[in-house]
PDB file of N, CA and C in Angstrom:
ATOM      1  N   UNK A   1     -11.964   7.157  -4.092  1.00  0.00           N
ATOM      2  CA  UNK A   1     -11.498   8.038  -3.047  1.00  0.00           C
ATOM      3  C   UNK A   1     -10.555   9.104  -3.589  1.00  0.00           C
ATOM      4  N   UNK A   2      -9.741   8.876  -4.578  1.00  0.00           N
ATOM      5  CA  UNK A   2      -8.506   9.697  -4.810  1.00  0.00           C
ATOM      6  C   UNK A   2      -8.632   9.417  -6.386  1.00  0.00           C
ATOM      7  N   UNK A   3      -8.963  10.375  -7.156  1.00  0.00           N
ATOM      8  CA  UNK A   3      -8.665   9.837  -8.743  1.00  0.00           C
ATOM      9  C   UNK A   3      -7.948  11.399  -9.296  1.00  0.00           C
ATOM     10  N   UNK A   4      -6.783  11.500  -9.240  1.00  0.00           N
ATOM     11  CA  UNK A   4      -5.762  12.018  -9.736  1.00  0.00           C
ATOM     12  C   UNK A   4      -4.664  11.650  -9.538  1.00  0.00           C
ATOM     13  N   UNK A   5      -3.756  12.009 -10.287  1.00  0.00           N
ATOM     14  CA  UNK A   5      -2.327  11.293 -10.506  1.00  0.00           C
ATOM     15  C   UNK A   5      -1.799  12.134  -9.294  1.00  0.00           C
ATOM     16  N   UNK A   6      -0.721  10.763  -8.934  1.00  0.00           N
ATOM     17  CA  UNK A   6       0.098  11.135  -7.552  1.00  0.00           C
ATOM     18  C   UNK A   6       1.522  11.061  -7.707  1.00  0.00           C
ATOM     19  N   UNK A   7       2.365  12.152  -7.690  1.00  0.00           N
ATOM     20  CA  UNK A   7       3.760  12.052  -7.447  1.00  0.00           C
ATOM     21  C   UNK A   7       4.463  10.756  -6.395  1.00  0.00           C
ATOM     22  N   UNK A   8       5.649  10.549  -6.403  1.00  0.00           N
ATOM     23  CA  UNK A   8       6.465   9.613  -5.964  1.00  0.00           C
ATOM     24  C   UNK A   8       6.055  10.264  -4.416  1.00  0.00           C
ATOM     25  N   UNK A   9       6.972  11.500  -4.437  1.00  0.00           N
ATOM     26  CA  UNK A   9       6.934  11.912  -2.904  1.00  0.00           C
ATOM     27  C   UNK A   9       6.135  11.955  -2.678  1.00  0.00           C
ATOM     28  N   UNK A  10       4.464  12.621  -3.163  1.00  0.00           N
ATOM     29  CA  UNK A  10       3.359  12.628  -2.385  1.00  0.00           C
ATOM     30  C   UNK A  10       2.726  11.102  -1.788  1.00  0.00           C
ATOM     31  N   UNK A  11       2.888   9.974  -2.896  1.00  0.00           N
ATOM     32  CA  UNK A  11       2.617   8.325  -2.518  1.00  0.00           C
ATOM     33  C   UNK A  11       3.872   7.889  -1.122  1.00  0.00           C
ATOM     34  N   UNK A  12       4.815   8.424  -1.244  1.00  0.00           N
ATOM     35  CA  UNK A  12       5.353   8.316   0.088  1.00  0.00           C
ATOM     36  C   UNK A  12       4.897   9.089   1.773  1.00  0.00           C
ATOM     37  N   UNK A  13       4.161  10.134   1.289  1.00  0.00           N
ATOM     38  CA  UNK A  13       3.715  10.918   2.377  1.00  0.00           C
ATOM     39  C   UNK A  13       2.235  10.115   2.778  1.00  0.00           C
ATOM     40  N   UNK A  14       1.927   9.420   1.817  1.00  0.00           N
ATOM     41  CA  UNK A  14       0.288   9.389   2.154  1.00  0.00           C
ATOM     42  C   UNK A  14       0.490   7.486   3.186  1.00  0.00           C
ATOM     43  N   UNK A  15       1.798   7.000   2.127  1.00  0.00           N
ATOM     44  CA  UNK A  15       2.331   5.486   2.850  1.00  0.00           C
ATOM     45  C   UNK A  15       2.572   5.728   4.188  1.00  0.00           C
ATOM     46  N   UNK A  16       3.078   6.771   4.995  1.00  0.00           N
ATOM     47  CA  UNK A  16       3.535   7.177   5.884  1.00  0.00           C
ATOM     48  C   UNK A  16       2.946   7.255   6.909  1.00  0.00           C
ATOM     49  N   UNK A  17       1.610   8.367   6.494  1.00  0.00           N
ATOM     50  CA  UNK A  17       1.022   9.116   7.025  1.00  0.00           C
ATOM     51  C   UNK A  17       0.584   8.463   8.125  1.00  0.00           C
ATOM     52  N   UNK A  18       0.102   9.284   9.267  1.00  0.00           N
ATOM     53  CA  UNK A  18      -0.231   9.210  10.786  1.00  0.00           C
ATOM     54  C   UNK A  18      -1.703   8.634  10.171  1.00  0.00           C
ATOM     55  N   UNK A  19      -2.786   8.739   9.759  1.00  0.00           N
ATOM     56  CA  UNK A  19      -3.788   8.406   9.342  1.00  0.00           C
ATOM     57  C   UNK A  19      -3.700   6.845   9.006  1.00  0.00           C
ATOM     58  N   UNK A  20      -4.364   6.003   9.859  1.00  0.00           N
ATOM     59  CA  UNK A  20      -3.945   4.225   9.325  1.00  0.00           C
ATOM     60  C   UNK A  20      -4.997   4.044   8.320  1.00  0.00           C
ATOM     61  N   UNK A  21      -6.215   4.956   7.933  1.00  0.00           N
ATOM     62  CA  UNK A  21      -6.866   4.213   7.258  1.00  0.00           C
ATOM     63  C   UNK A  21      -6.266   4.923   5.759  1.00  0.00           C
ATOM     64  N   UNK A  22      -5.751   6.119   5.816  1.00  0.00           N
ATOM     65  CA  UNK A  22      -5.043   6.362   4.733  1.00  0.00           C
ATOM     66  C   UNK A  22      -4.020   5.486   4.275  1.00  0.00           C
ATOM     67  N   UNK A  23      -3.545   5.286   5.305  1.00  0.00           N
ATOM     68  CA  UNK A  23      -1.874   4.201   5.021  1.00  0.00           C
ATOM     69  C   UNK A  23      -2.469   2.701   4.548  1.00  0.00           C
ATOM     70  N   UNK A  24      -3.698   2.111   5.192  1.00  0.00           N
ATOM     71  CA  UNK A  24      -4.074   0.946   4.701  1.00  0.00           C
ATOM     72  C   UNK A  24      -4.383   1.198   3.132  1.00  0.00           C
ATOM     73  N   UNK A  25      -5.313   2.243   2.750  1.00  0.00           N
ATOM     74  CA  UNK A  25      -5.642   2.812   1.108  1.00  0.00           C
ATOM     75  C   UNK A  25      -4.416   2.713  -0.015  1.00  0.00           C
ATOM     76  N   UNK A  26      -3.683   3.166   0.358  1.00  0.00           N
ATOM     77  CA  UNK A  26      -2.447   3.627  -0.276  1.00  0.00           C
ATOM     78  C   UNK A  26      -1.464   2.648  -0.297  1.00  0.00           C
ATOM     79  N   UNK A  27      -1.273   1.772   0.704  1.00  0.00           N
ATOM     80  CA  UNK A  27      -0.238   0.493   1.157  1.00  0.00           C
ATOM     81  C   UNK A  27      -1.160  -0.489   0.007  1.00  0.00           C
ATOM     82  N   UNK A  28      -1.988  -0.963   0.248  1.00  0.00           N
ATOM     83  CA  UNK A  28      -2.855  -1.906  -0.412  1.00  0.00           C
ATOM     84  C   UNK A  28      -2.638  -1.425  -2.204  1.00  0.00           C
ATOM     85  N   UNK A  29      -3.179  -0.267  -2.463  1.00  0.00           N
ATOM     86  CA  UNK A  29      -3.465   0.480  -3.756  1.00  0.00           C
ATOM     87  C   UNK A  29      -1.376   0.019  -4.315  1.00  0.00           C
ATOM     88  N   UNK A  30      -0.802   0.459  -3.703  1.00  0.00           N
ATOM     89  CA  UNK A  30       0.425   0.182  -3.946  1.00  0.00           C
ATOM     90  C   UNK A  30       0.759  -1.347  -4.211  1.00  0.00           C
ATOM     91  N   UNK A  31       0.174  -2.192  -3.193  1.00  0.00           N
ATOM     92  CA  UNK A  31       0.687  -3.852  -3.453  1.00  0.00           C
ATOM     93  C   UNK A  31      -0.417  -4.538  -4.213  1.00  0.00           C
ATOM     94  N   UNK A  32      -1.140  -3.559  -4.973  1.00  0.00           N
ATOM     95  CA  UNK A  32      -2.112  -4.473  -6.212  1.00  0.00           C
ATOM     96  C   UNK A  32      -1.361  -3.544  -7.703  1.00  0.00           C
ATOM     97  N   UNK A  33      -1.125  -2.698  -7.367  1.00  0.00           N
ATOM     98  CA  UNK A  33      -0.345  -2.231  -8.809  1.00  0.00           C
ATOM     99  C   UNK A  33       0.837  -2.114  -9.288  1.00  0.00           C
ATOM    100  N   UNK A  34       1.749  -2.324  -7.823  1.00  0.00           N
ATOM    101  CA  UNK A  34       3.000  -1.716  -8.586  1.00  0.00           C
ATOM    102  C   UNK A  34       3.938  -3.547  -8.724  1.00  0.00           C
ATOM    103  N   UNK A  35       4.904  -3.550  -9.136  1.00  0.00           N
ATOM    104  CA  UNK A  35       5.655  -4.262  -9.250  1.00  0.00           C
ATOM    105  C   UNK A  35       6.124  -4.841  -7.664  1.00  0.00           C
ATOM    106  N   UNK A  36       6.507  -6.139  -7.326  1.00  0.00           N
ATOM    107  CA  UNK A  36       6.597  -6.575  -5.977  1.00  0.00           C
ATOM    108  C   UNK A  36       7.762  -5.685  -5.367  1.00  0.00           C
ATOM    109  N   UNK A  37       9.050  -5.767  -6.352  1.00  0.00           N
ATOM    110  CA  UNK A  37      10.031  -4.772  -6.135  1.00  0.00           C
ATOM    111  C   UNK A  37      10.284  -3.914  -5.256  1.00  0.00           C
ATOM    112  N   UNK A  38       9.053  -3.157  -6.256  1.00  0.00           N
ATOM    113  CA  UNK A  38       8.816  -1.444  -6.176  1.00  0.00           C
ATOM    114  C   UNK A  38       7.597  -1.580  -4.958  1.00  0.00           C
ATOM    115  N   UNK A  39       6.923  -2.130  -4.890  1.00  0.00           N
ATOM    116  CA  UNK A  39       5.886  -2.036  -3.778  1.00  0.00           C
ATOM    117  C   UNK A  39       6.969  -2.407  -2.289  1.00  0.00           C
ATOM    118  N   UNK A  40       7.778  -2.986  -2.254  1.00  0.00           N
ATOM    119  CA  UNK A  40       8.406  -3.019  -1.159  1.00  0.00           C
ATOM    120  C   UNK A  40       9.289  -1.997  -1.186  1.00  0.00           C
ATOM    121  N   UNK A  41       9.772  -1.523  -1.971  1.00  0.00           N
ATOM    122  CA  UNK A  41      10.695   0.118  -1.444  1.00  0.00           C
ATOM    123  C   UNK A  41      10.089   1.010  -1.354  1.00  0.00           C
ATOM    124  N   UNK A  42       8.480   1.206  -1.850  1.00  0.00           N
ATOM    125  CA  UNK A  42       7.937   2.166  -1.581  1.00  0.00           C
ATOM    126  C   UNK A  42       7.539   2.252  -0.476  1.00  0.00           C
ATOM    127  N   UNK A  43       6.565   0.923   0.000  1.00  0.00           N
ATOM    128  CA  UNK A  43       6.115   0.994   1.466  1.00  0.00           C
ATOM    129  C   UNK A  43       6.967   0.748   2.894  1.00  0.00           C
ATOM    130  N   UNK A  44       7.938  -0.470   2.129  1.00  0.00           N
ATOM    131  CA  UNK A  44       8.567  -1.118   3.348  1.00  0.00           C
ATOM    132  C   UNK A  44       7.849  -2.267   3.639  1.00  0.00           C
ATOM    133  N   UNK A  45       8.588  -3.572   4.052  1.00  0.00           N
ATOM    134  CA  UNK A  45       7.633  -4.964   4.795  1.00  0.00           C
ATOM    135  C   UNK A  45       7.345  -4.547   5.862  1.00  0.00           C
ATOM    136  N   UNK A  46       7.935  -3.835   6.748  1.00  0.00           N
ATOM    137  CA  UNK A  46       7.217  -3.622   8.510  1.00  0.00           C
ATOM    138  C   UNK A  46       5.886  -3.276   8.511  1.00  0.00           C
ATOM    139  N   UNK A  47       5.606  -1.777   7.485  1.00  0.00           N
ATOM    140  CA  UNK A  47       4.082  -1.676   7.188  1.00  0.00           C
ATOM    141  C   UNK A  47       3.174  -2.465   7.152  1.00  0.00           C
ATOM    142  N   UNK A  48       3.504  -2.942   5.955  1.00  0.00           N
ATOM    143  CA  UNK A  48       2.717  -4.047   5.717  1.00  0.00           C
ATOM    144  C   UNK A  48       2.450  -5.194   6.668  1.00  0.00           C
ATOM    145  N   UNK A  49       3.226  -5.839   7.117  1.00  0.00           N
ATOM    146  CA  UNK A  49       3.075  -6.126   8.040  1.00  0.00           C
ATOM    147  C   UNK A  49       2.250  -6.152   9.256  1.00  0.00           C
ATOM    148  N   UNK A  50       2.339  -4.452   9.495  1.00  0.00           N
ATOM    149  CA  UNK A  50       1.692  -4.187  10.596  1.00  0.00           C
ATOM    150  C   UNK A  50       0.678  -3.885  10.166  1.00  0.00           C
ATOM    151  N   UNK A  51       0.255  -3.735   9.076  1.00  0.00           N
ATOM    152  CA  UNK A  51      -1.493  -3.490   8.822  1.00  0.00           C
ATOM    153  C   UNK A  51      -1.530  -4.782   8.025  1.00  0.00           C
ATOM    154  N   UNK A  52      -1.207  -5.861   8.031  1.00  0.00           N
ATOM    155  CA  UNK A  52      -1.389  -6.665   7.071  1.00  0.00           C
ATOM    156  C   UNK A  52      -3.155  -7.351   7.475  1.00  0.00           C
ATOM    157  N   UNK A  53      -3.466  -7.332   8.445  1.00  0.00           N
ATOM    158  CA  UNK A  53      -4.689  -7.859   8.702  1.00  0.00           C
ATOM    159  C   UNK A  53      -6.290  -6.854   7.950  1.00  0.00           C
ATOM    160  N   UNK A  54      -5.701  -5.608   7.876  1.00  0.00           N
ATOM    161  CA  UNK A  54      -6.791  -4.627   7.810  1.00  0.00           C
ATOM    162  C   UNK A  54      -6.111  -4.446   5.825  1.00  0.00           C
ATOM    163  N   UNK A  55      -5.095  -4.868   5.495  1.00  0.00           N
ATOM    164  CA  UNK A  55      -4.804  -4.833   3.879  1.00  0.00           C
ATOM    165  C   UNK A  55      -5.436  -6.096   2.971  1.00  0.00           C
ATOM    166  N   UNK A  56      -4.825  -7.072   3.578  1.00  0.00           N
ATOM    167  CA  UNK A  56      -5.241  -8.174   3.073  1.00  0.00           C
ATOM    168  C   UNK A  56      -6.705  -8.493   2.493  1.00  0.00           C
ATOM    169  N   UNK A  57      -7.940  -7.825   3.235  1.00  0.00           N
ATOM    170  CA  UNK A  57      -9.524  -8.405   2.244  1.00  0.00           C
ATOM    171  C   UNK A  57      -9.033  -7.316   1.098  1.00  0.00           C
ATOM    172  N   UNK A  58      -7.962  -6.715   0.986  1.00  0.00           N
ATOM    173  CA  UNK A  58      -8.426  -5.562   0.002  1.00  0.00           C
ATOM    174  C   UNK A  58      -7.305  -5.604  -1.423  1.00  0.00           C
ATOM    175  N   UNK A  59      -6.757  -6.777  -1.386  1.00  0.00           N
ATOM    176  CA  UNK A  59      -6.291  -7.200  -2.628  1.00  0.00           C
ATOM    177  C   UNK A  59      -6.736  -7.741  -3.692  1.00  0.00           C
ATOM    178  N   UNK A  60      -7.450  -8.221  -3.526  1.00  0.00           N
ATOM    179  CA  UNK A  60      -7.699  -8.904  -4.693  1.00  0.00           C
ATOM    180  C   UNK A  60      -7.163 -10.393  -5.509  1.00  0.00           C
ATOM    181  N   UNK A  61      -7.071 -10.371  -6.343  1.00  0.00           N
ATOM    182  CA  UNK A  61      -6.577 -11.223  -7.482  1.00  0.00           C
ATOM    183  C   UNK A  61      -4.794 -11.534  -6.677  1.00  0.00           C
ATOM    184  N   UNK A  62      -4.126 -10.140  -6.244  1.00  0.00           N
ATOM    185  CA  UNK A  62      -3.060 -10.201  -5.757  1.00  0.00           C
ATOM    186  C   UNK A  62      -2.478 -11.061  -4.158  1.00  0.00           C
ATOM    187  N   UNK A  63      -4.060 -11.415  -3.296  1.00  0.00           N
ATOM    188  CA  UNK A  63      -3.750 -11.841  -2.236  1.00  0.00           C
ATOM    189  C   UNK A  63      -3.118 -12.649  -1.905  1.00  0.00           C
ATOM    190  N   UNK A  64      -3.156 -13.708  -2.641  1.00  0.00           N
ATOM    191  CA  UNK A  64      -2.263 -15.058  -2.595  1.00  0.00           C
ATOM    192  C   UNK A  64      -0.638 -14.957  -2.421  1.00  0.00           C
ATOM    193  N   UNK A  65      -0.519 -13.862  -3.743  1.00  0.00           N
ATOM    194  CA  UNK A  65       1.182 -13.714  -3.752  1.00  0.00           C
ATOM    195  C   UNK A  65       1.502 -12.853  -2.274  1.00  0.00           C
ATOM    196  N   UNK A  66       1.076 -12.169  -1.558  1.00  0.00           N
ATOM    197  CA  UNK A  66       1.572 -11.429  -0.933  1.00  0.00           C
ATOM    198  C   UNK A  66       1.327 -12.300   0.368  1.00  0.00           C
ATOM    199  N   UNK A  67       0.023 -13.019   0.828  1.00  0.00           N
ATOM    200  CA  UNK A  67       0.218 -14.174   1.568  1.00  0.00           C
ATOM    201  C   UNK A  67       1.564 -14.430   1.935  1.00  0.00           C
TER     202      UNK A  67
END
């Protein structure tokens, strides 16, 4: 869907964004790569959260931990 490199602020605009299927792309893409840390200051738990049903088939290897 997206294969170019993304700035900090732009990965925050797209986490954000009014678009849920963007925010599910980007929320998910974020909690399979980045550090648990950093995936929670980037997105926030409420997000996640609130899309956690439509994120979750889309982890991977990572699903368990975020379970």
């Amino acid at each position: 869907m997206w294969d170019c490199e993304v700035t900090l602020p732009q990965l925050r605009g797209f986490v954000t964004a009014s678009d849920d299927d963007q925010r599910v792309y980007w929320i998910a893409k974020v909690m399979r790569q980045a550090k648990p840390d950093d995936a929670i200051s980037i997105v926030g738990v409420s997000p996640m959260r609130e899309l956690w049903t439509r994120i979750a088939p889309t982890l991977g290897r990572v699903h368990d931990f975020w379970d």
